[in-house]
PDB file of N, CA and C in Angstrom:
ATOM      1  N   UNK A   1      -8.669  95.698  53.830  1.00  0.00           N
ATOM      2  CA  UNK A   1      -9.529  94.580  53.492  1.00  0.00           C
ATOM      3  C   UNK A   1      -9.317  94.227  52.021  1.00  0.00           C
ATOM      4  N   UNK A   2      -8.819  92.894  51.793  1.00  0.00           N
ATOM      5  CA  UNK A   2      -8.799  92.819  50.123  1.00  0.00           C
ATOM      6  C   UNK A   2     -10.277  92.721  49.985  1.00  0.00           C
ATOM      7  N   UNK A   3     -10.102  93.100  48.469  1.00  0.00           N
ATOM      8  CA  UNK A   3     -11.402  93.038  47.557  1.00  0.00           C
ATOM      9  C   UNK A   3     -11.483  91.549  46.979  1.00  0.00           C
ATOM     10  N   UNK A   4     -12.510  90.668  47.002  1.00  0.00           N
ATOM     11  CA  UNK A   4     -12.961  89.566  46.055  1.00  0.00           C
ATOM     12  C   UNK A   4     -12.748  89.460  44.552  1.00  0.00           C
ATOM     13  N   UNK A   5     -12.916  88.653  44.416  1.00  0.00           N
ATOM     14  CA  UNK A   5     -12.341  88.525  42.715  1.00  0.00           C
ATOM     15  C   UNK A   5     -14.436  88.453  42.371  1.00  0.00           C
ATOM     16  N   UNK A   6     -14.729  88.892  41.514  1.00  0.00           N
ATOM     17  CA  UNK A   6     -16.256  88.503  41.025  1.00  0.00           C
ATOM     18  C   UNK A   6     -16.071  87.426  39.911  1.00  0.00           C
ATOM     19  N   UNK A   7     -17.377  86.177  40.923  1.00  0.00           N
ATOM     20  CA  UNK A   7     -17.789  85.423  40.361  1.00  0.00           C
ATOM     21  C   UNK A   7     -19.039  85.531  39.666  1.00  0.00           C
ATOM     22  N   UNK A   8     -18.620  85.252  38.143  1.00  0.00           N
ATOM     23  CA  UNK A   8     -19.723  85.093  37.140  1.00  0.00           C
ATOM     24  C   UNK A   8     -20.036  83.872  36.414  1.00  0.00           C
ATOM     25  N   UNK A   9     -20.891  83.389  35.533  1.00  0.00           N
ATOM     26  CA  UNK A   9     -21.088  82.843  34.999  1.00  0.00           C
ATOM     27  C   UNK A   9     -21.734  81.295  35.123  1.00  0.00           C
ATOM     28  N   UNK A  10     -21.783  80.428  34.267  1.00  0.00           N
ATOM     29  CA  UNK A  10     -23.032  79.386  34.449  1.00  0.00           C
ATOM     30  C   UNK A  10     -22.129  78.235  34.932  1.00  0.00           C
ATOM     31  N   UNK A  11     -23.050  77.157  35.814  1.00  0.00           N
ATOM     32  CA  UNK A  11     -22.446  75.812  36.062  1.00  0.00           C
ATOM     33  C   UNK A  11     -23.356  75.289  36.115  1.00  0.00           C
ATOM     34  N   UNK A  12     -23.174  73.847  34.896  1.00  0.00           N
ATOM     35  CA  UNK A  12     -24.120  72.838  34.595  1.00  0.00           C
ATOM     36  C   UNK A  12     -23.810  71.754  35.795  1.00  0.00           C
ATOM     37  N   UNK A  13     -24.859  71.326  36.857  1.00  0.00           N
ATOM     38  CA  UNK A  13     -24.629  70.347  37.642  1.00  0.00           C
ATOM     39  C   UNK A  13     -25.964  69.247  37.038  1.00  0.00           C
ATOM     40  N   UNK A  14     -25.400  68.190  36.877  1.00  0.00           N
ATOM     41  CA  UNK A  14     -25.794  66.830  36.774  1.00  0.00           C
ATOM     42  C   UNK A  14     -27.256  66.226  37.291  1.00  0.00           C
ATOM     43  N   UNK A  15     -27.238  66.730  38.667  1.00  0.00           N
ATOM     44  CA  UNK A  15     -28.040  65.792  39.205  1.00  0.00           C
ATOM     45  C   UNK A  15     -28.353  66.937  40.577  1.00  0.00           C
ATOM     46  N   UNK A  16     -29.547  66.308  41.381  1.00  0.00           N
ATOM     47  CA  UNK A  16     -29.755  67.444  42.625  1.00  0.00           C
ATOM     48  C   UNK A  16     -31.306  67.098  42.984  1.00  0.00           C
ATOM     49  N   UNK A  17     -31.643  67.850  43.377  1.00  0.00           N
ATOM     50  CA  UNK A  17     -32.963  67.657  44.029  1.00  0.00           C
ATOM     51  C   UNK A  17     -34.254  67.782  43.073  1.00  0.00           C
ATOM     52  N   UNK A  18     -35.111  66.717  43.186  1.00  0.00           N
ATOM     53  CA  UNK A  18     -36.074  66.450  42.303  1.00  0.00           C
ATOM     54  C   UNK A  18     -37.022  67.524  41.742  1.00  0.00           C
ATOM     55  N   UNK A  19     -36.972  67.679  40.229  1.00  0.00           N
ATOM     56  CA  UNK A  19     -37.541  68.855  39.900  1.00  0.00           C
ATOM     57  C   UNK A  19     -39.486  68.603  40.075  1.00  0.00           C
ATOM     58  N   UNK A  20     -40.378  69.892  40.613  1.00  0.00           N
ATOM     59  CA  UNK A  20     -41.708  69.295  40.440  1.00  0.00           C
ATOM     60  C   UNK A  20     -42.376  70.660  39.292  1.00  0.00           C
ATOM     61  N   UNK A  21     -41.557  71.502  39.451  1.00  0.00           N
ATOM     62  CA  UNK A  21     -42.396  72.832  38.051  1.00  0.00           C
ATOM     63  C   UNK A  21     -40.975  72.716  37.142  1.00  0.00           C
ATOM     64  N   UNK A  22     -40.526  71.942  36.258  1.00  0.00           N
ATOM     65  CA  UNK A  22     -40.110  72.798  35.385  1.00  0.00           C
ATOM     66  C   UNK A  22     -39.771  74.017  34.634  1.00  0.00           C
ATOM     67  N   UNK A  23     -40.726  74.765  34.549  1.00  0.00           N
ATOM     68  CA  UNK A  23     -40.896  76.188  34.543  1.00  0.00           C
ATOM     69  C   UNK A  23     -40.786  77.171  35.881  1.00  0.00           C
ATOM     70  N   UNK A  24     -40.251  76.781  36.800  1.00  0.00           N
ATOM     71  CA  UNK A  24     -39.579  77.360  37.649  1.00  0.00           C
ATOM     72  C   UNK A  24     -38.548  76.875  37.977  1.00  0.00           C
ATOM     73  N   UNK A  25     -37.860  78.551  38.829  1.00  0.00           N
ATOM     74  CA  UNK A  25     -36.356  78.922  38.941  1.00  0.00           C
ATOM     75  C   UNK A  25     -36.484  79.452  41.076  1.00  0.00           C
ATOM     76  N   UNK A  26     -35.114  79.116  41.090  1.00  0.00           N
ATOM     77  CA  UNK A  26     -35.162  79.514  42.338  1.00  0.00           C
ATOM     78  C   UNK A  26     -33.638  80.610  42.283  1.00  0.00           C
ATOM     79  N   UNK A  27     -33.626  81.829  43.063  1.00  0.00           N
ATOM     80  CA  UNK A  27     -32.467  83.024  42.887  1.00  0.00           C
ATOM     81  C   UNK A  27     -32.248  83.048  44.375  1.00  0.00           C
ATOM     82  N   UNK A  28     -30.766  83.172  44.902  1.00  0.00           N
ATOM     83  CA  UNK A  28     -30.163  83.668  45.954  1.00  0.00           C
ATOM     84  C   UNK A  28     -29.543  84.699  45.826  1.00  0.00           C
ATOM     85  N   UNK A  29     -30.366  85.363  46.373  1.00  0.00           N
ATOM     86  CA  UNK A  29     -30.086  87.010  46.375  1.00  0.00           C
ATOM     87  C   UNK A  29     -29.082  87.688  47.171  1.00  0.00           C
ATOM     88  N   UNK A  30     -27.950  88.652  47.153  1.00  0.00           N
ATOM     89  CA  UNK A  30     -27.241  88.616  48.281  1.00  0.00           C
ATOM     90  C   UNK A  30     -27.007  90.320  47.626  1.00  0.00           C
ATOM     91  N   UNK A  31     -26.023  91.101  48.740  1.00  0.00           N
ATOM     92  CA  UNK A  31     -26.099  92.055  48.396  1.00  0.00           C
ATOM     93  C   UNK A  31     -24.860  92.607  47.160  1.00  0.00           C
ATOM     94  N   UNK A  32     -24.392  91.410  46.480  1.00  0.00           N
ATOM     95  CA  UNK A  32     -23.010  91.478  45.238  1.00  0.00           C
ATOM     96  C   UNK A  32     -22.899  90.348  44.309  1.00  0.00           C
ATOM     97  N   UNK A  33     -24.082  89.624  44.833  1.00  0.00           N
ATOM     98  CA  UNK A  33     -23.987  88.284  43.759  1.00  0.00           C
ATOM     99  C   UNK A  33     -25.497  88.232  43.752  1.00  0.00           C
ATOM    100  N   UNK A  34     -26.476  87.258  43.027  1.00  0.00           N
ATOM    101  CA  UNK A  34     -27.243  86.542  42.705  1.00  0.00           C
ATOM    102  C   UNK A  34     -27.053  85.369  41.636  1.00  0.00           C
ATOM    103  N   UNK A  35     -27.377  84.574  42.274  1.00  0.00           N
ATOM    104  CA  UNK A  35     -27.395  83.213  41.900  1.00  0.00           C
ATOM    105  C   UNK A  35     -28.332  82.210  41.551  1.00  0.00           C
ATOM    106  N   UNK A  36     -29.423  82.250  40.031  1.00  0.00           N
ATOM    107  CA  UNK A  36     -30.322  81.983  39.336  1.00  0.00           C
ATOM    108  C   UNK A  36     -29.910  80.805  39.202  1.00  0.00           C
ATOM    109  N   UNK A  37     -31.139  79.584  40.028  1.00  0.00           N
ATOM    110  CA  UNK A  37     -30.822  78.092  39.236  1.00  0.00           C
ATOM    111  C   UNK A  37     -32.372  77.657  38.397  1.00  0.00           C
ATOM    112  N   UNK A  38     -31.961  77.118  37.430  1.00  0.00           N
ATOM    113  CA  UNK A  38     -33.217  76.661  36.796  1.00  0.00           C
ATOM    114  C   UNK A  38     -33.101  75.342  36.173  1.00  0.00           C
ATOM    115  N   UNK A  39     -33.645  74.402  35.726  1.00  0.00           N
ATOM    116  CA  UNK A  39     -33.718  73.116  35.100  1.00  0.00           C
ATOM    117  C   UNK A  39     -33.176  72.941  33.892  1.00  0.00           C
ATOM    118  N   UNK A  40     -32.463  71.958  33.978  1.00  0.00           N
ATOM    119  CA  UNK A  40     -31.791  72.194  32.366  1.00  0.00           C
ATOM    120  C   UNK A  40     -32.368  70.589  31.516  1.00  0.00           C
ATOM    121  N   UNK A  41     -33.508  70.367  31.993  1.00  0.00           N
ATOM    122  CA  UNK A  41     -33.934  69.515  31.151  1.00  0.00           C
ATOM    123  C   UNK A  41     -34.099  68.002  30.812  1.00  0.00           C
ATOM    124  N   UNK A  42     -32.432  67.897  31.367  1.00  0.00           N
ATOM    125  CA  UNK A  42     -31.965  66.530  31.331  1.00  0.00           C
ATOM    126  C   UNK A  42     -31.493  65.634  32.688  1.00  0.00           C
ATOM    127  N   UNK A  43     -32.180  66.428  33.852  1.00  0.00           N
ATOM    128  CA  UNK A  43     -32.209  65.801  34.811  1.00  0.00           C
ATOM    129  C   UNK A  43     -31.789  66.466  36.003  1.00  0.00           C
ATOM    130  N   UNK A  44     -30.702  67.519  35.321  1.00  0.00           N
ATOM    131  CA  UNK A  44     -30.124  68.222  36.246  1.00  0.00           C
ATOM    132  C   UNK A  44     -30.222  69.794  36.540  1.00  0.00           C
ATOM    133  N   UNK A  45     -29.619  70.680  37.113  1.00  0.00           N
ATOM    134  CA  UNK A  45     -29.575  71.877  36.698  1.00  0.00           C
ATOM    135  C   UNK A  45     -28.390  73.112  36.104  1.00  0.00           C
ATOM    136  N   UNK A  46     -28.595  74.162  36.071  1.00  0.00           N
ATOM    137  CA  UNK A  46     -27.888  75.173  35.502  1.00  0.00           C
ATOM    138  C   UNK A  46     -28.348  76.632  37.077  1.00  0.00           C
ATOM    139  N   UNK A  47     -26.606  76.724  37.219  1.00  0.00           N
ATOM    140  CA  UNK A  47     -26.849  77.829  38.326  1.00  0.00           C
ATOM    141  C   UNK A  47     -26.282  79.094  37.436  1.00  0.00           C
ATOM    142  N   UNK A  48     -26.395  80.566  36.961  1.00  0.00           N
ATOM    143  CA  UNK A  48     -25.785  81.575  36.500  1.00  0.00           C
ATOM    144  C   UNK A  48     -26.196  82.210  37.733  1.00  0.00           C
ATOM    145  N   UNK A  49     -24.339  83.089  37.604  1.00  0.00           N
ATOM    146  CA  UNK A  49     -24.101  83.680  38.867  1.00  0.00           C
ATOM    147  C   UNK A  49     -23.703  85.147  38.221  1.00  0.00           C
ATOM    148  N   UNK A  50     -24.397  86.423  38.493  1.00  0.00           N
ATOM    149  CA  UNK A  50     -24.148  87.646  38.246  1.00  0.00           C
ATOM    150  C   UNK A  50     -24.102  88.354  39.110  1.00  0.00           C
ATOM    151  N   UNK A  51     -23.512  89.419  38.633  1.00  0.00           N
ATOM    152  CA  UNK A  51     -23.193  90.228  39.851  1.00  0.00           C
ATOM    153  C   UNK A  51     -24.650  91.150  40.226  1.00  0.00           C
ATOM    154  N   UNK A  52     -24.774  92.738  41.298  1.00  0.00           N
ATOM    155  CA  UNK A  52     -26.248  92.950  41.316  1.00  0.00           C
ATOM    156  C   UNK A  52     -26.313  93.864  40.584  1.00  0.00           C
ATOM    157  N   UNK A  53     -25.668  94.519  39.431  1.00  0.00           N
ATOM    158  CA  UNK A  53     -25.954  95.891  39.076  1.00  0.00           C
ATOM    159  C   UNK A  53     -27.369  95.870  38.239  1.00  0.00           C
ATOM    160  N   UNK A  54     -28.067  96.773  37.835  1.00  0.00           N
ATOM    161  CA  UNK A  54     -29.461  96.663  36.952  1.00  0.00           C
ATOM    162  C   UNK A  54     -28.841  96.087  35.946  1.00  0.00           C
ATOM    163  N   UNK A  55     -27.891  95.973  35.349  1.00  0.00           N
ATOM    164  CA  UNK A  55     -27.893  95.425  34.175  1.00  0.00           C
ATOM    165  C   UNK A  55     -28.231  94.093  33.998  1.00  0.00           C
ATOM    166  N   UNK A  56     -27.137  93.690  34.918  1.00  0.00           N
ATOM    167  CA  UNK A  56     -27.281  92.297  35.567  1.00  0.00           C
ATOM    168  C   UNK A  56     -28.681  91.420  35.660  1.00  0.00           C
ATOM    169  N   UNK A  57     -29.778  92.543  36.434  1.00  0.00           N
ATOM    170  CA  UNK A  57     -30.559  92.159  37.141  1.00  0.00           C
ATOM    171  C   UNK A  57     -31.981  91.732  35.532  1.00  0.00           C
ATOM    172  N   UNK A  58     -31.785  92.839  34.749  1.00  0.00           N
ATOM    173  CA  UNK A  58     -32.441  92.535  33.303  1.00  0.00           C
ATOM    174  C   UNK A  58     -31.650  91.499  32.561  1.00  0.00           C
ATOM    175  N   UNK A  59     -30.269  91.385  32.678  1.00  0.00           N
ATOM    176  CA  UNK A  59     -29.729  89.883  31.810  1.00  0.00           C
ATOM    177  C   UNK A  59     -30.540  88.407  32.825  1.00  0.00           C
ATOM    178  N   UNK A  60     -30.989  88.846  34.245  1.00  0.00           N
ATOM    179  CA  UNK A  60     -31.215  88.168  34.728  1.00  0.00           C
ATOM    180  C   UNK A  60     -32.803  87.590  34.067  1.00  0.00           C
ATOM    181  N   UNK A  61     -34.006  88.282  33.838  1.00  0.00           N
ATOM    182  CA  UNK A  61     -34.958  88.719  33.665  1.00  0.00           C
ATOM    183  C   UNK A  61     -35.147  88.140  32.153  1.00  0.00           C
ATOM    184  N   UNK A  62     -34.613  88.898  31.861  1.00  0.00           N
ATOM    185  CA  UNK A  62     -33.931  87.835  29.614  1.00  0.00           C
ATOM    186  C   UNK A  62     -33.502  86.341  29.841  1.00  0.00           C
ATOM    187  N   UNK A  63     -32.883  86.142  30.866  1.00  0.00           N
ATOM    188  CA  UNK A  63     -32.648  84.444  30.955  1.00  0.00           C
ATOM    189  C   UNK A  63     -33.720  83.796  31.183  1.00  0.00           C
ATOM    190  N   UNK A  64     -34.217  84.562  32.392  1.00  0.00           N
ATOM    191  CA  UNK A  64     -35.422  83.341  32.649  1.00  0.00           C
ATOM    192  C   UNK A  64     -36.601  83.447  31.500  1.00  0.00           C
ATOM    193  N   UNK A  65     -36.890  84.602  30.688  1.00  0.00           N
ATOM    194  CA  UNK A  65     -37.898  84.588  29.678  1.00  0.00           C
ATOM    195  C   UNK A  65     -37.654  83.325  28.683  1.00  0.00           C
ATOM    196  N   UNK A  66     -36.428  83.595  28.265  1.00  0.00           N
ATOM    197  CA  UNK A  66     -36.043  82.836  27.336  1.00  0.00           C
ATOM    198  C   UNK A  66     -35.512  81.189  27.696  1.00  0.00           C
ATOM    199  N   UNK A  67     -35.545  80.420  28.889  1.00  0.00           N
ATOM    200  CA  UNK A  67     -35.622  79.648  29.243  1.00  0.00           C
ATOM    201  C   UNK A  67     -37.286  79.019  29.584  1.00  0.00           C
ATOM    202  N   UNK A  68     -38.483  80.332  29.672  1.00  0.00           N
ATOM    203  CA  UNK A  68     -39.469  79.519  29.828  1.00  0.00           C
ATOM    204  C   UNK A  68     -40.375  79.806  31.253  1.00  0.00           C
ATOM    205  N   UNK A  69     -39.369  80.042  31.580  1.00  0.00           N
ATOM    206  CA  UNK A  69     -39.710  80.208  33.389  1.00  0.00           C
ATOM    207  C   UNK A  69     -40.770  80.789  33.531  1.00  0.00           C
ATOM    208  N   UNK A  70     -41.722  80.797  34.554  1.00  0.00           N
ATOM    209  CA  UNK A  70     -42.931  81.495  35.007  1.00  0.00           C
ATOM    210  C   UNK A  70     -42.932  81.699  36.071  1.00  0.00           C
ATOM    211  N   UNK A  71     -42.335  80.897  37.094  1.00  0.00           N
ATOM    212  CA  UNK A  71     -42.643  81.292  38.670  1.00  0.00           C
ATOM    213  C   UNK A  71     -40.797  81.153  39.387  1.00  0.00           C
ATOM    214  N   UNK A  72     -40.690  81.955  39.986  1.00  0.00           N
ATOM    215  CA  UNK A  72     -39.149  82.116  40.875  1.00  0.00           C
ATOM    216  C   UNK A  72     -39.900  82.178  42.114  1.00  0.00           C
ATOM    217  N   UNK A  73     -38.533  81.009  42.618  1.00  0.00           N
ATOM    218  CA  UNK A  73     -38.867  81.290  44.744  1.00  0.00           C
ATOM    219  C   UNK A  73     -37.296  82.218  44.758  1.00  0.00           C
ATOM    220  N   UNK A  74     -37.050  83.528  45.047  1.00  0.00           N
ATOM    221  CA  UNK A  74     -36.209  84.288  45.796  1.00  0.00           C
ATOM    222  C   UNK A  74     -36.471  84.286  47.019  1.00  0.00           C
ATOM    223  N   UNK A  75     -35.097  84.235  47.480  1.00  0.00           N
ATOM    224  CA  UNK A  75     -34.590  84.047  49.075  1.00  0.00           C
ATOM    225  C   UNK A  75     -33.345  85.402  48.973  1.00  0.00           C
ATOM    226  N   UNK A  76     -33.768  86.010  50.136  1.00  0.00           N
ATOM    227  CA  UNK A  76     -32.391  86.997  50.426  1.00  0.00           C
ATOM    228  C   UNK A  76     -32.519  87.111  51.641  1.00  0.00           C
ATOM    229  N   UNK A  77     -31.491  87.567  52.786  1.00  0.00           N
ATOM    230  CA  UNK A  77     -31.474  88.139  54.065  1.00  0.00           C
ATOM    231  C   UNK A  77     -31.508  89.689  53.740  1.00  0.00           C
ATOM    232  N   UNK A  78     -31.529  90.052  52.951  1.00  0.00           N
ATOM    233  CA  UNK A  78     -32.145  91.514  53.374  1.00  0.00           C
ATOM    234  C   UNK A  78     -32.601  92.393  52.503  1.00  0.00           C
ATOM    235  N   UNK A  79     -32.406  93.998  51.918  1.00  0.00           N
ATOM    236  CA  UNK A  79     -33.516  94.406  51.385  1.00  0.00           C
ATOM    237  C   UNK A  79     -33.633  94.335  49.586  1.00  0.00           C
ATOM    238  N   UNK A  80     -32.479  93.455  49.684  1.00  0.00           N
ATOM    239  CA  UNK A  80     -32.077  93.539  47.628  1.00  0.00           C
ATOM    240  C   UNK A  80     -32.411  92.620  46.596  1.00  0.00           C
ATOM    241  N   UNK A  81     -34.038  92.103  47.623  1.00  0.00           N
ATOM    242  CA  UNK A  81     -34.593  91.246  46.274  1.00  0.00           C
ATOM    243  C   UNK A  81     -35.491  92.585  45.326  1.00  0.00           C
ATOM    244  N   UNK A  82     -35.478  93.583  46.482  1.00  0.00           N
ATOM    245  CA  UNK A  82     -36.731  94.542  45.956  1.00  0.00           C
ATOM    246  C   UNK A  82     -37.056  94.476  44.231  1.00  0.00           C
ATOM    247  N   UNK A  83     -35.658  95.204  44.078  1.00  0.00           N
ATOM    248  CA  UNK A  83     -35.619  95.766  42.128  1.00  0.00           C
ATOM    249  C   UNK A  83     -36.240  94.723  41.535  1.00  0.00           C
ATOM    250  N   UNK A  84     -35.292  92.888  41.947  1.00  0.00           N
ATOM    251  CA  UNK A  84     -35.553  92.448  40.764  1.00  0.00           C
ATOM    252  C   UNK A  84     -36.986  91.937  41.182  1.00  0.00           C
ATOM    253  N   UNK A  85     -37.488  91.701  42.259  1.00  0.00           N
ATOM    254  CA  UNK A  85     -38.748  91.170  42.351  1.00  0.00           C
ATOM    255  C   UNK A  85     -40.111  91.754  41.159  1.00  0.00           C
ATOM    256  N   UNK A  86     -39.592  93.506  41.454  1.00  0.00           N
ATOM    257  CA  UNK A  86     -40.677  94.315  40.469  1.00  0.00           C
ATOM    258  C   UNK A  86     -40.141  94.327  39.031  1.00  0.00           C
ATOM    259  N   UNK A  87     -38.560  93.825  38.641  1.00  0.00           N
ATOM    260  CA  UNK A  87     -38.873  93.304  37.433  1.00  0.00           C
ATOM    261  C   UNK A  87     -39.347  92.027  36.961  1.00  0.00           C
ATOM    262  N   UNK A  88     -39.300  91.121  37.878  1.00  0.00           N
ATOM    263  CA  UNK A  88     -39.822  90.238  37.519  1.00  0.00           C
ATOM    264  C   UNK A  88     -41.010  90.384  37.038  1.00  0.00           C
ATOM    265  N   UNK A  89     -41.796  90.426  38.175  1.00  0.00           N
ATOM    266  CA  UNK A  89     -43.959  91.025  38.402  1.00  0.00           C
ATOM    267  C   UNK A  89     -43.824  91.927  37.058  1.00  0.00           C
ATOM    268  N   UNK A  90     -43.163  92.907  36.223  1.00  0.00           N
ATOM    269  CA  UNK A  90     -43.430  93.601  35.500  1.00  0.00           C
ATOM    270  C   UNK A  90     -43.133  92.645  33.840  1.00  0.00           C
ATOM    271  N   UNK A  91     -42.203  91.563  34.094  1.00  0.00           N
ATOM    272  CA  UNK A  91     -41.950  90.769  32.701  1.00  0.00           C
ATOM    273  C   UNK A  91     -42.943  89.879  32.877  1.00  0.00           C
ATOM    274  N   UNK A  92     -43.908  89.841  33.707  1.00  0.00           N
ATOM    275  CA  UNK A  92     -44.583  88.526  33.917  1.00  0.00           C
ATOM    276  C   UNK A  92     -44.458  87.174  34.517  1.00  0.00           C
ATOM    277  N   UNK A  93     -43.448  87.523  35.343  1.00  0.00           N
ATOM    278  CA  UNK A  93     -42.929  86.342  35.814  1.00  0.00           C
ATOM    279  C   UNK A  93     -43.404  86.252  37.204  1.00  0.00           C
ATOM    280  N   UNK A  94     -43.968  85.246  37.503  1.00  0.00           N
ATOM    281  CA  UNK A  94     -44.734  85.593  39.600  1.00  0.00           C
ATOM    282  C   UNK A  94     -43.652  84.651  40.390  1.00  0.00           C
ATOM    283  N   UNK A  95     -43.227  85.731  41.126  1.00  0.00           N
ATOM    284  CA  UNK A  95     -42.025  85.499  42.056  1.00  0.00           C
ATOM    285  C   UNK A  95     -42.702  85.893  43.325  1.00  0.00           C
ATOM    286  N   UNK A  96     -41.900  84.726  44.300  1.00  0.00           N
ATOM    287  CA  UNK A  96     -42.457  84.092  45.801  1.00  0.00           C
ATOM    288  C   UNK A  96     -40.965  85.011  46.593  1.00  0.00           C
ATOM    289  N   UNK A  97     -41.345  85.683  47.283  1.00  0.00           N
ATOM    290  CA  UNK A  97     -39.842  85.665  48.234  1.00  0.00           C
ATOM    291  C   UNK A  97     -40.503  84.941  49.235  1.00  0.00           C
ATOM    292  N   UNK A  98     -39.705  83.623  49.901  1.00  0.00           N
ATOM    293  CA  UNK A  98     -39.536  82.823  50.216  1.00  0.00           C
ATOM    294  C   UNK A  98     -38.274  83.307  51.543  1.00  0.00           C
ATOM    295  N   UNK A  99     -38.536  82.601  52.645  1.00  0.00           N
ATOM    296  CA  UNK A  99     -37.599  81.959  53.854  1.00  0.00           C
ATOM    297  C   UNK A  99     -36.545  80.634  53.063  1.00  0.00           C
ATOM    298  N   UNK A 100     -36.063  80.380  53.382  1.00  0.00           N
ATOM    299  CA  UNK A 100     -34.762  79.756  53.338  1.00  0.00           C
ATOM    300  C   UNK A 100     -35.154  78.902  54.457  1.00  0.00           C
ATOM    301  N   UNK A 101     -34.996  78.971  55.365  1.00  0.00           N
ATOM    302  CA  UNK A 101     -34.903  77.851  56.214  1.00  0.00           C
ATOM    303  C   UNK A 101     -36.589  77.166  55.986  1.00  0.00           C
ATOM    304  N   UNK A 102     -37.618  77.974  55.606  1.00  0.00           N
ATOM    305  CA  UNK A 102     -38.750  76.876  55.932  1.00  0.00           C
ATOM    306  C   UNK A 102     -38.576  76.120  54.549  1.00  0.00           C
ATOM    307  N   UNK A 103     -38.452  76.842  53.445  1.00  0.00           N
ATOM    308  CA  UNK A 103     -38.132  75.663  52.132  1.00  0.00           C
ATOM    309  C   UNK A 103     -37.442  74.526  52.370  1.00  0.00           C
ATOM    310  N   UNK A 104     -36.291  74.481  53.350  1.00  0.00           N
ATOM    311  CA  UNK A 104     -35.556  73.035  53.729  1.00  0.00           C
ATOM    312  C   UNK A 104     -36.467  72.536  54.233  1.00  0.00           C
ATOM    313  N   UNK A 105     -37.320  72.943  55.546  1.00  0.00           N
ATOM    314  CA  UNK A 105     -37.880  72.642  55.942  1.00  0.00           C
ATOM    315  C   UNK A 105     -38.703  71.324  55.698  1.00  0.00           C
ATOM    316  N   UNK A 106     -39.393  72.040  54.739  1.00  0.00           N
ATOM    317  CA  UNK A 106     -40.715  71.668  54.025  1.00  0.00           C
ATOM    318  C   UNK A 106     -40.373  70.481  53.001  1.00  0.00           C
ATOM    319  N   UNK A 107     -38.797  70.653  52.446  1.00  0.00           N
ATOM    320  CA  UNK A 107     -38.451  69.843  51.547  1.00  0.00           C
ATOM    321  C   UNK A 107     -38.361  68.453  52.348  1.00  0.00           C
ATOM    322  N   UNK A 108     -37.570  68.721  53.343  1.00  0.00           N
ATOM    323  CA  UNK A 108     -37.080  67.312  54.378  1.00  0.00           C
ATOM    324  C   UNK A 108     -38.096  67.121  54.837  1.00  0.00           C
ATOM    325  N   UNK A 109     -39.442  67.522  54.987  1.00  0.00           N
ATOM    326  CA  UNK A 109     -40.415  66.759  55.522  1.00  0.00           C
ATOM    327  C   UNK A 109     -41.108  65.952  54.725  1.00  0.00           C
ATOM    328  N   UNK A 110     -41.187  66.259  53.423  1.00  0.00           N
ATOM    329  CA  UNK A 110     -41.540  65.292  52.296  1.00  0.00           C
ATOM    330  C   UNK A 110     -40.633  64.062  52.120  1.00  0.00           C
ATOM    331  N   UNK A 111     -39.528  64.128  52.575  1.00  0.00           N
ATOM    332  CA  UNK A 111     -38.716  63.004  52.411  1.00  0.00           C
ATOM    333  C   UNK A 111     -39.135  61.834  53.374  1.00  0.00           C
ATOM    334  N   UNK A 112     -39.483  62.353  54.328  1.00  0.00           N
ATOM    335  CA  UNK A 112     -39.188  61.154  55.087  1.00  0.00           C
ATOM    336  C   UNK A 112     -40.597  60.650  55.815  1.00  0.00           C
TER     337      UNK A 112
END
């Protein structure tokens, strides 16, 4: 089985779905990546992609402080939001683990 190359680091996208908290972030949790998006202010957003080790998971924890953040919706299929959830709750940050499919859900029903 080859091994993956690890993807890191930030991508500024433009434009996307209408922000309503500012001060919140939404993380896709997986069991070798997480993928932190938060508002970048000017309309659009900023996704940073790290890998899961603890280190990671506190650079994760330092971003969102220092961006502002207060509330995260995490989404994962299985058991590896645990760590960062209780670092979050422990920096002060109140994090939702959240379904994935009802957030679309819920989003597309406001649309239309």
């Amino acid at each position: 089985m080859k091994k993956e190359t690890e993807k890191k680091g930030l991508l500024r996208i433009g434009s996307g779905l209408p922000v309503f908290n500012s001060h919140a972030a939404g993380i896709d949790i997986g069991d070798t990546l997480q993928c932190v998006a938060i508002n970048d202010k000017n309309g659009g957003h900023e996704v940073k992609t790290t890998t899961a080790f603890t280190c990671d998971l506190i650079e994760i924890v330092d971003y969102l402080k220092i961006n502002g953040i207060t509330t995260v919706a995490m989404e994962s299929t299985g058991v590896y939001w645990l760590p960062l959830y209780i670092m979050l709750e422990e920096a002060g940050i109140e994090p939702y683990l959240v379904n994935a499919k009802h957030v679309k859900k819920c989003y597309w029903a406001k649309e239309r």
